[in-house]
Protein backbone atom coordinates (compact mmCIF):
# COMPACT_ATOMS: atom_id res chain seq x y z
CA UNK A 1 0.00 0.00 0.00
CA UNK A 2 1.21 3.38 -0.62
CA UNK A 3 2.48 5.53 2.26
CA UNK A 4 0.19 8.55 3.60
CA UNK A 5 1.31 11.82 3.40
CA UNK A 6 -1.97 13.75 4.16
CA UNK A 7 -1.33 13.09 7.85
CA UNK A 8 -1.89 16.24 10.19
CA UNK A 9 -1.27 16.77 13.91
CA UNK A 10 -3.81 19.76 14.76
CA UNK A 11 -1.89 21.14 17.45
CA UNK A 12 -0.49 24.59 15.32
CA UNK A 13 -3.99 24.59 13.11
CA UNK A 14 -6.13 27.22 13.73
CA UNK A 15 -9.65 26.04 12.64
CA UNK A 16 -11.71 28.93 14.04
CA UNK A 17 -11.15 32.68 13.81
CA UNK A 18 -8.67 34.04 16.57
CA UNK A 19 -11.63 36.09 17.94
CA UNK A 20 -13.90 33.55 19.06
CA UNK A 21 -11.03 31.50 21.68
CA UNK A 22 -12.12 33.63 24.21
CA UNK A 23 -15.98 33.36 24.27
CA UNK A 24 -15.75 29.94 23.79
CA UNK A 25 -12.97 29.59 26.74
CA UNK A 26 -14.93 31.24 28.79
CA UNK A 27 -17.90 28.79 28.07
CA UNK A 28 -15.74 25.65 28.63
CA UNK A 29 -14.98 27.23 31.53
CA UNK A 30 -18.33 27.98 33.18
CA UNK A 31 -19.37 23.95 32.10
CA UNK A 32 -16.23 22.72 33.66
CA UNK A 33 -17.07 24.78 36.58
CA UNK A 34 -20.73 23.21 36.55
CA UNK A 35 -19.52 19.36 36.12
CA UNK A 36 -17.00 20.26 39.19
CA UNK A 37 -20.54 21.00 41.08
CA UNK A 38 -22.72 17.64 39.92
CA UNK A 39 -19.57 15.15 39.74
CA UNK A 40 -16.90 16.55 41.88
CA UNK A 41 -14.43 15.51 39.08
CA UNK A 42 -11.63 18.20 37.45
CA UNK A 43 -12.57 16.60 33.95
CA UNK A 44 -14.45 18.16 31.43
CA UNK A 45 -17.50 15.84 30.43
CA UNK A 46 -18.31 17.83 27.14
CA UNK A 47 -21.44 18.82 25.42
CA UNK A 48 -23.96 18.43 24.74
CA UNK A 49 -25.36 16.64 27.43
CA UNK A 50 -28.91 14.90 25.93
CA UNK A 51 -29.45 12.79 29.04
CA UNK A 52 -32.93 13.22 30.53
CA UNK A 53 -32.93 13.21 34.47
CA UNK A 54 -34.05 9.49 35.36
CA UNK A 55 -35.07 9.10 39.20
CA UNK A 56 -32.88 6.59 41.26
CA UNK A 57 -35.31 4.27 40.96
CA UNK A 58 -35.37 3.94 37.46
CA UNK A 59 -31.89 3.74 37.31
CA UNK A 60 -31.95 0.81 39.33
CA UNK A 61 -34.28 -1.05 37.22
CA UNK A 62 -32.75 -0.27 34.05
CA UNK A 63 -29.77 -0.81 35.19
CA UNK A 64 -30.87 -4.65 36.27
CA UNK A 65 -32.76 -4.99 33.41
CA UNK A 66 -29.27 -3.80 31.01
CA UNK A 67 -27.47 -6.71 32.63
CA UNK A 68 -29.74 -9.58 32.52
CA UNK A 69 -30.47 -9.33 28.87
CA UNK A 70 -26.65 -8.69 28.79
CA UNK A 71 -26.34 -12.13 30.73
CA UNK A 72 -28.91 -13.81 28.22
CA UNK A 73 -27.03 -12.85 25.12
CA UNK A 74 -23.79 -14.16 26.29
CA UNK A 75 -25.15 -17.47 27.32
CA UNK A 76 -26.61 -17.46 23.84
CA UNK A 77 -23.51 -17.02 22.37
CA UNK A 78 -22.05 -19.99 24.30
CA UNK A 79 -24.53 -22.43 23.41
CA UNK A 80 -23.28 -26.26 23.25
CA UNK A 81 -26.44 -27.00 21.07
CA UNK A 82 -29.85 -25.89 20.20
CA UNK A 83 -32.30 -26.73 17.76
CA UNK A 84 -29.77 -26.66 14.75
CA UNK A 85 -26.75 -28.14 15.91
CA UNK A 86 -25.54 -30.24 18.96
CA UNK A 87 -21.50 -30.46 19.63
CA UNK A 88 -20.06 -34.52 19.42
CA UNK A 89 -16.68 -34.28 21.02
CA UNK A 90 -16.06 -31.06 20.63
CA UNK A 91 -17.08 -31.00 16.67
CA UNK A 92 -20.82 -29.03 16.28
CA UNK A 93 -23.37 -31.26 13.97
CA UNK A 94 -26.36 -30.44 11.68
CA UNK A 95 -29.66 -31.42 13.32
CA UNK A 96 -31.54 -33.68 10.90
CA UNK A 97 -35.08 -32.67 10.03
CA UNK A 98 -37.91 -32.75 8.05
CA UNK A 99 -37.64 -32.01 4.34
CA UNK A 100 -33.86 -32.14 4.40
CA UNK A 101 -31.76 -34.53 1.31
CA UNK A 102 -29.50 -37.33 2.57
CA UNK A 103 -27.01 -39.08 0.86
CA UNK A 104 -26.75 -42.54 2.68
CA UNK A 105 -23.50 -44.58 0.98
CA UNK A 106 -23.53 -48.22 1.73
CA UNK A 107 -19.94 -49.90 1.14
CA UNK A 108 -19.81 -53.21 0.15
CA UNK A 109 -15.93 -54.32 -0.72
CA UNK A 110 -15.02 -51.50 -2.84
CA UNK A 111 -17.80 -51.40 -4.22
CA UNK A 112 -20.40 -48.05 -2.88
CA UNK A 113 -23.74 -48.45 -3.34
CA UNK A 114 -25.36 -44.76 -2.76
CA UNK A 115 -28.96 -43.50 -1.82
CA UNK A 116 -30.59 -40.36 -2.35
CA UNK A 117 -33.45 -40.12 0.38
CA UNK A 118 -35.67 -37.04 1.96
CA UNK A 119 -36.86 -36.72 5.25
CA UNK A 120 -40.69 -36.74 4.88
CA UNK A 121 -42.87 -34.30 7.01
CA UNK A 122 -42.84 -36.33 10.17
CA UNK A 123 -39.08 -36.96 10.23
CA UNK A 124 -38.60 -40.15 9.41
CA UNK A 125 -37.22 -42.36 6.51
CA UNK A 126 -37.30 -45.64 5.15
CA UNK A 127 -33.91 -47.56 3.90
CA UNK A 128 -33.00 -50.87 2.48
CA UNK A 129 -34.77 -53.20 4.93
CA UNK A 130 -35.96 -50.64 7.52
CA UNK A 131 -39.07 -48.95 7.46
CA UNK A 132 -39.89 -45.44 9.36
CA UNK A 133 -37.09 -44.87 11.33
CA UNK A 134 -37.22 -41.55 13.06
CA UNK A 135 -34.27 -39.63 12.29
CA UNK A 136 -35.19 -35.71 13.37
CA UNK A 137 -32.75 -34.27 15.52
CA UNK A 138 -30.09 -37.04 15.05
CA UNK A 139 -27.25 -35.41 13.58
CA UNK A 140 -25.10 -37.26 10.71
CA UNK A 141 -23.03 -39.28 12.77
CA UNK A 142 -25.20 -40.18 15.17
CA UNK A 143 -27.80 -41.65 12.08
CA UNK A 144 -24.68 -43.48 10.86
CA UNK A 145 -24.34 -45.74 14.37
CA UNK A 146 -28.45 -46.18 14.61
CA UNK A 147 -28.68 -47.61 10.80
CA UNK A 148 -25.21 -49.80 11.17
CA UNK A 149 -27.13 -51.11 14.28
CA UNK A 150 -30.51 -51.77 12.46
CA UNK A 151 -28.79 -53.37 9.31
CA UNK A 152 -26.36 -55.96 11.49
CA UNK A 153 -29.23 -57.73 12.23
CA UNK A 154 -29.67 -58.19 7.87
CA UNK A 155 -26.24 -57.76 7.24
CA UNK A 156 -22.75 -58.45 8.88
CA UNK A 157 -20.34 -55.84 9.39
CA UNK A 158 -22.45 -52.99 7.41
CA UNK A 159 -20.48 -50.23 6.36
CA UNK A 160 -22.72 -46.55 6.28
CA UNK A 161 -22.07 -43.01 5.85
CA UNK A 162 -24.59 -40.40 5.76
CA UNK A 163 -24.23 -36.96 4.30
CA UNK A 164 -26.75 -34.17 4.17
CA UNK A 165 -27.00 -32.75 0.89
CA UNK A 166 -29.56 -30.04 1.33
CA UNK A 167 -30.56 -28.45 4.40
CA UNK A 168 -34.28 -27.45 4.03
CA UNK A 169 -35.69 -27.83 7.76
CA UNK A 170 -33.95 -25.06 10.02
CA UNK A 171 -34.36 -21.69 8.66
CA UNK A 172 -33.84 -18.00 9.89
CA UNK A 173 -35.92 -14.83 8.94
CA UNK A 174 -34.13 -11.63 8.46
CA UNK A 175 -35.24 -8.25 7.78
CA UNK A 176 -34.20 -4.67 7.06
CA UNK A 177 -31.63 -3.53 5.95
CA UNK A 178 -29.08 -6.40 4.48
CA UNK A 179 -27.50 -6.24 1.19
CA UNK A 180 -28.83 -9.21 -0.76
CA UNK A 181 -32.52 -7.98 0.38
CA UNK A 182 -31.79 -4.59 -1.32
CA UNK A 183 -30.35 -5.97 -4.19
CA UNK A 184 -33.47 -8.55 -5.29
CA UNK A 185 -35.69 -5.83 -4.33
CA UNK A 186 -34.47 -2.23 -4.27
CA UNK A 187 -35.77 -1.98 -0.73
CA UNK A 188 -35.93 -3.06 2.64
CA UNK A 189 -38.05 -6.18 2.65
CA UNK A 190 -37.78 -9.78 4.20
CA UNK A 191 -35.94 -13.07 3.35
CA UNK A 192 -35.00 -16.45 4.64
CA UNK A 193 -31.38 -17.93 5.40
CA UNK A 194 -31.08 -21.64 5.83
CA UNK A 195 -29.05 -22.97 8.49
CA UNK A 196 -26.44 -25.66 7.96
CA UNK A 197 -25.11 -26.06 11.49
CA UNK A 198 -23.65 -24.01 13.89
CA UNK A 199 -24.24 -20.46 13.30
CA UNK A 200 -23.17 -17.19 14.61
CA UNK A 201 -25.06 -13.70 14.11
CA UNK A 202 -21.79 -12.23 12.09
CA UNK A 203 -22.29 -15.60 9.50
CA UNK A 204 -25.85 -14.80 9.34
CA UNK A 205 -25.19 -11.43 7.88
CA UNK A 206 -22.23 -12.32 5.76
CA UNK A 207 -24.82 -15.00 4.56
CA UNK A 208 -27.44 -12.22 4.00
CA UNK A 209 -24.50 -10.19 1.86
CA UNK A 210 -23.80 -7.91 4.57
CA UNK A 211 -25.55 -4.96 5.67
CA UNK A 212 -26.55 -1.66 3.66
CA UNK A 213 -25.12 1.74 4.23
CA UNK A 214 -28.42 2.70 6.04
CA UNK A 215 -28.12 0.29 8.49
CA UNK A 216 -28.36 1.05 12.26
CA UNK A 217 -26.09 -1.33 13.10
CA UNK A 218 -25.53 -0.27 16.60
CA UNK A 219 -29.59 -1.69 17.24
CA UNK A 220 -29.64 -4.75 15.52
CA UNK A 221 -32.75 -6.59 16.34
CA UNK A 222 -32.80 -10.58 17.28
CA UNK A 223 -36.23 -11.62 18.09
CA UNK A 224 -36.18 -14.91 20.25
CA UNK A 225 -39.13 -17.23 20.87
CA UNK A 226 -41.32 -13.42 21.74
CA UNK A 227 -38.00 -11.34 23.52
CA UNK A 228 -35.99 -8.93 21.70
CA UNK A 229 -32.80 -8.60 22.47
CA UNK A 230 -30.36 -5.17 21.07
CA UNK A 231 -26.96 -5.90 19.65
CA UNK A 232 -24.57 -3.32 18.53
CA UNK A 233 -22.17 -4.77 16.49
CA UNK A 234 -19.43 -2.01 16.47
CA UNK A 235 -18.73 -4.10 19.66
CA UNK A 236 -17.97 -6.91 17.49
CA UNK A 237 -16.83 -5.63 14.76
CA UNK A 238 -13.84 -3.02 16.51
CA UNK A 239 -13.36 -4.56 20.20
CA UNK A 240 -13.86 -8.17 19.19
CA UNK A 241 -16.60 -9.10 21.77
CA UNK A 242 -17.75 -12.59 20.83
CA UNK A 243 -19.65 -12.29 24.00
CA UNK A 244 -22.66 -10.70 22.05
CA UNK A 245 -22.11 -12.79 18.69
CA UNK A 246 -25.00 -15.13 19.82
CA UNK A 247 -25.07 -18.55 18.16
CA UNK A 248 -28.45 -18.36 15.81
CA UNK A 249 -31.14 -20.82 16.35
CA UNK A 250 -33.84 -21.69 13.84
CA UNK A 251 -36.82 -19.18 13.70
CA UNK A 252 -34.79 -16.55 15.36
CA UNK A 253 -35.27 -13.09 13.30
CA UNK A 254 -32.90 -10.92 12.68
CA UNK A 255 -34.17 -7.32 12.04
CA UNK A 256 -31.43 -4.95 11.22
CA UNK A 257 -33.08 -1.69 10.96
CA UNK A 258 -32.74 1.64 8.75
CA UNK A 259 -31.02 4.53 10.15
CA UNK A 260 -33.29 7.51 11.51
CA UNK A 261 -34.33 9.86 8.58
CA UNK A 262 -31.26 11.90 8.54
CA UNK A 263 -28.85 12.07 5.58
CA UNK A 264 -25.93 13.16 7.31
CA UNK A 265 -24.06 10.96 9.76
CA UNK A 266 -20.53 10.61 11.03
CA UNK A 267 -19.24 7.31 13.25
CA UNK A 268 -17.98 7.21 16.25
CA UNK A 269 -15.62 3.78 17.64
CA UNK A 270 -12.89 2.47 19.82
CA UNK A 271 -12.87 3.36 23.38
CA UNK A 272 -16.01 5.02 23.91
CA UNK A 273 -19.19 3.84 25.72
CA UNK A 274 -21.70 3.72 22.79
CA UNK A 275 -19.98 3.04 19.48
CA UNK A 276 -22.54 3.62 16.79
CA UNK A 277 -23.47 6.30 14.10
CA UNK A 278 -24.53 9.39 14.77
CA UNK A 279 -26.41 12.28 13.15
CA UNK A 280 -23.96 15.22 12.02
CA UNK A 281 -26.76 18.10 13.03
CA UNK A 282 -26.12 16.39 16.21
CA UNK A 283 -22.30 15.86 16.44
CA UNK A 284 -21.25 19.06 14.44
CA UNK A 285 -17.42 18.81 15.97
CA UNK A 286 -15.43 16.04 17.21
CA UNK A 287 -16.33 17.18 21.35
CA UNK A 288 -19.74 17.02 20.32
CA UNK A 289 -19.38 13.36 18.83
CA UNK A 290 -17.24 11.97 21.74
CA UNK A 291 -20.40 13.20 23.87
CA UNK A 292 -23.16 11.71 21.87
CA UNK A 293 -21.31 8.65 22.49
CA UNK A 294 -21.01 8.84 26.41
CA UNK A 295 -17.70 10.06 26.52
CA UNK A 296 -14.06 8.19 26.90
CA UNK A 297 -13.76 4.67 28.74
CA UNK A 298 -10.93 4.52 30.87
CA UNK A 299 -8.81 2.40 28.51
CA UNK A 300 -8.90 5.65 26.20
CA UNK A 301 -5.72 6.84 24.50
CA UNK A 302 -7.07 10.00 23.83
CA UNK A 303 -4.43 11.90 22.55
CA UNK A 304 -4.24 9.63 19.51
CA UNK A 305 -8.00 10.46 18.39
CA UNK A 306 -8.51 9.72 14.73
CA UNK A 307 -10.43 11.48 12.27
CA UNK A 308 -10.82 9.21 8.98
CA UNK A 309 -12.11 11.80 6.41
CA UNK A 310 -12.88 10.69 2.52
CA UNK A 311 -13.31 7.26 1.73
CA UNK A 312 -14.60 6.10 -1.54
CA UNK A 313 -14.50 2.74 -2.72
CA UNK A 314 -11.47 1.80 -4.45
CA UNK A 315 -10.12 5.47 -5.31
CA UNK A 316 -7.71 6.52 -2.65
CA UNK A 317 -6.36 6.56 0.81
CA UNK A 318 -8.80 8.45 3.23
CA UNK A 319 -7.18 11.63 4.98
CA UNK A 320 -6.27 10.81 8.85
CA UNK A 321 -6.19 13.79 11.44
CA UNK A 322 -4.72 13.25 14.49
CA UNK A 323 -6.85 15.12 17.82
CA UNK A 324 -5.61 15.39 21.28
CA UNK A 325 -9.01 14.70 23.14
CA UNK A 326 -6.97 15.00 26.54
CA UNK A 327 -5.91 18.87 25.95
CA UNK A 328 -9.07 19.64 24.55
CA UNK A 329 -10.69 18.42 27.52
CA UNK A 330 -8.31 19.50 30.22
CA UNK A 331 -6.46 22.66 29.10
CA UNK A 332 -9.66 23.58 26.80
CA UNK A 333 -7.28 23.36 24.15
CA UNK A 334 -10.07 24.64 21.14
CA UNK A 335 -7.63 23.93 18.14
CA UNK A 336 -8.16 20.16 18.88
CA UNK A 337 -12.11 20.45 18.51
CA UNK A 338 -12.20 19.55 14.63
CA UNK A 339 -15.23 20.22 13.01
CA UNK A 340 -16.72 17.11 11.34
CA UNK A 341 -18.12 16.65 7.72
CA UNK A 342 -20.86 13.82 6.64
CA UNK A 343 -18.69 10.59 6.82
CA UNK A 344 -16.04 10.99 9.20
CA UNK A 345 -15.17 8.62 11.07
CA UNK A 346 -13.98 9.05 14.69
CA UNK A 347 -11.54 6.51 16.11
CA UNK A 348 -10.73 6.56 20.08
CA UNK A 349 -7.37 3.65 20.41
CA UNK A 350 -6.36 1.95 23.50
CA UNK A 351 -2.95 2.07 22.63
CA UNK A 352 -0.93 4.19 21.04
CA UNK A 353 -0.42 4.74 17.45
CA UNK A 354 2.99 5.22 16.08
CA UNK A 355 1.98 5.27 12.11
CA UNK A 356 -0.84 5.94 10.74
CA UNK A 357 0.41 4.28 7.35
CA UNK A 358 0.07 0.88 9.22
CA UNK A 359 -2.87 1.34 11.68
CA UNK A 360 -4.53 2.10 7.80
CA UNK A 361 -3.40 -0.71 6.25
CA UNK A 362 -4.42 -3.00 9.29
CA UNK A 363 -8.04 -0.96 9.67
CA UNK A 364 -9.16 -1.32 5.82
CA UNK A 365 -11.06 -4.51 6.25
CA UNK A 366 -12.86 -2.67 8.43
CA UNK A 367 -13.35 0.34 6.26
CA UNK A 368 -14.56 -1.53 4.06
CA UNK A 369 -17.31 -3.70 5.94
CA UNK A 370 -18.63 -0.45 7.76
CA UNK A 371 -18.54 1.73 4.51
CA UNK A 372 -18.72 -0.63 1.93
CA UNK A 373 -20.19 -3.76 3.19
CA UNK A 374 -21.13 -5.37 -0.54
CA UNK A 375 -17.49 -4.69 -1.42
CA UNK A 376 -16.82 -6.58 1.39
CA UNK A 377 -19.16 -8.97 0.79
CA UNK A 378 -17.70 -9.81 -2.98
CA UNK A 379 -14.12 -9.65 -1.48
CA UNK A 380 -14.52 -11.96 0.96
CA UNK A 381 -17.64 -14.64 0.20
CA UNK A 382 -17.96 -16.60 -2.71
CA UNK A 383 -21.65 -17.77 -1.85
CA UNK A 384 -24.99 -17.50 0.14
CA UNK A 385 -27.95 -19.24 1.00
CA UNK A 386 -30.16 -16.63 0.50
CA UNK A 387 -33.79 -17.31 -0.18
CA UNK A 388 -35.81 -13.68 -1.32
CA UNK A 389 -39.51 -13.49 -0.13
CA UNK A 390 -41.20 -11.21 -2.82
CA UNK A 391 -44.02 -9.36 -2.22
């Protein structure tokens, strides 16, 4: 990849006429005075602040009610087996069913004598000298010891392997706003995915071609026997929490929903409390942003901020500004408050970043799945099981 030149530390920039430092000073300094008051911290929280009061009370209960569906979608994600897959020493198994193909090969010598058979609507089958036998929810291997222990009693030593060749009993239903959906229909509509075993929420959506560029991706919908559960999947995606990458079951739904009607929109990551996209009317300047998305965490290497700035598919590198968050938030440092254009994308590390050239390089997968997610898509799947519902 080409080394970056358009790399530019803000600290000597002036981005604001000389003559408005000191009536904005002043206002950073009356907040900071205020947030000393409520929190009895030194820190500057920034602004705006688009809380609404909540009693203690309500605190309480959202806050319980935060961390046991927090609890239930990691235990989902952790699942040993549900009603599409069940792990055999460690390996997970497809779940036999109704309406699914087998391939049952039956080795004789050298000789393979193979059998093309569908489940029929009450899950069973009929082979060679057995009739109805109930195979739902036997996975592949576990079918292969039942029929070599129904057909030693006709034949000695029998030799089987079973193979599913299509998978037509455990599906998924998504919704909103996924790639493949868009592209069949030219607008948000509904589909089905068929599940071949084990499955994880981020295979569902590469399976569904990815998501669109008006996807709220930060309140991604799974809908579980009635209960909704929220998933932001900047968590996922940037801090690598598989704790939230719940293991899909069939007739989950997946709803990933279109972003609120505004055009403009700038994204905010890394080491913040809410990742997610934000509207620019909202998050006019990079304080703003960092606000709107509950501030820094702890872990926060603020003085390496990013700013990722003009990113079209497959032109050229995007421009990368460098902020220091910490002076603009504890010496009221103004010239570090860079006004934000549709697109940017904000980028809070946990460590350090010594060149931009190769925290680029290392990021563009990641460009590209949050910008460009059917470029992503073509780069890196070959095929889905995709199955349009049109209307």
């Amino acid at each position: 990849m080409k080394k970056i030149d358009r790399y530019f530390p803000l600290g000597n920039t002036p981005l604001m006429p000389g003559r408005l430092y000191p009536i904005l000073f002043l206002g950073l300094i009356i907040l900071s005075i205020l947030f000393q008051s409520c929190y009895s911290s030194t820190a500057v929280k920034g602004f705006p602040v688009r809380e609404l009061a909540m009693t203690k009370e309500k605190k309480t209960v959202t806050a319980k009610r935060l961390e046991m569906e927090k609890d239930a979608i990691a235990s989902m994600s952790i699942a040993q087996s549900n009603k599409s897959f069940v792990d055999i020493s460690g390996i997970p198994e497809y779940r036999i069913g109704p309406l699914d193909v087998l391939e049952i090969n039956s080795y004789i010598g050298d000789k393979v004598d193979k059998a093309t058979i569908t489940v029929n609507n009450r899950g069973k089958i009929s082979y060679s000298f057995i009739d109805d036998l109930d195979v739902a929810g036997l996975t592949p291997s576990q079918l292969n010891e039942l029929l070599k222990k129904k057909l030693s009693g006709y034949i000695k030593n029998p030799r089987i392997n079973v193979i599913v060749k299509e998978f037509n009993s455990k599906s998924v239903t998504i919704l909103g706003e996924l790639a493949s959906l868009r592209a069949s229909t030219g607008e948000a509509t509904s589909g089905r995915v068929y599940l071949h075993g084990k499955t994880t929420l981020m295979d569902l959506i590469a399976m569904g071609g990815g998501y669109t560029v008006d996807a709220d991706i930060k309140n991604v919908k799974l809908i579980r026997q009635g209960k909704t559960y929220r998933i932001n999947l900047f968590d996922i995606l940037e801090k690598g929490d598989q704790s939230i990458n719940v293991i899909i079951d069939a007739g989950d739904v997946v709803n990933i929903p279109a972003l609120p009607s505004f055009g403009e929109r700038v994204f905010v990551m890394g080491e913040v409390n809410f990742q997610g996209i934000y509207p620019l009317e909202d998050a006019m300047d990079l304080l703003s942003a960092i606000s709107l998305a509950g501030s820094i965490t702890p872990l926060a290497k603020e003085e390496n901020t990013l700013i990722v700035r003009g990113y079209p598919a497959n032109e050229h590198d995007p421009l990368v500004m460098m902020s220091d968050v910490n002076a603009l938030l504890r010496r009221a440092d103004l010239k570090q408050n860079v006004p934000l254009e549709d697109g940017d994308l904000i980028y809070v590390p946990r460590m350090l970043i010594g060149d931009v050239t190769d925290w680029i390089s290392n990021t563009l997968p990641l460009l590209d799945f949050l910008f460009y997610p059917k470029t992503f898509q073509g780069n890196y799947f070959t095929k889905d099981y995709l199955h349009i519902n049109r209307r």
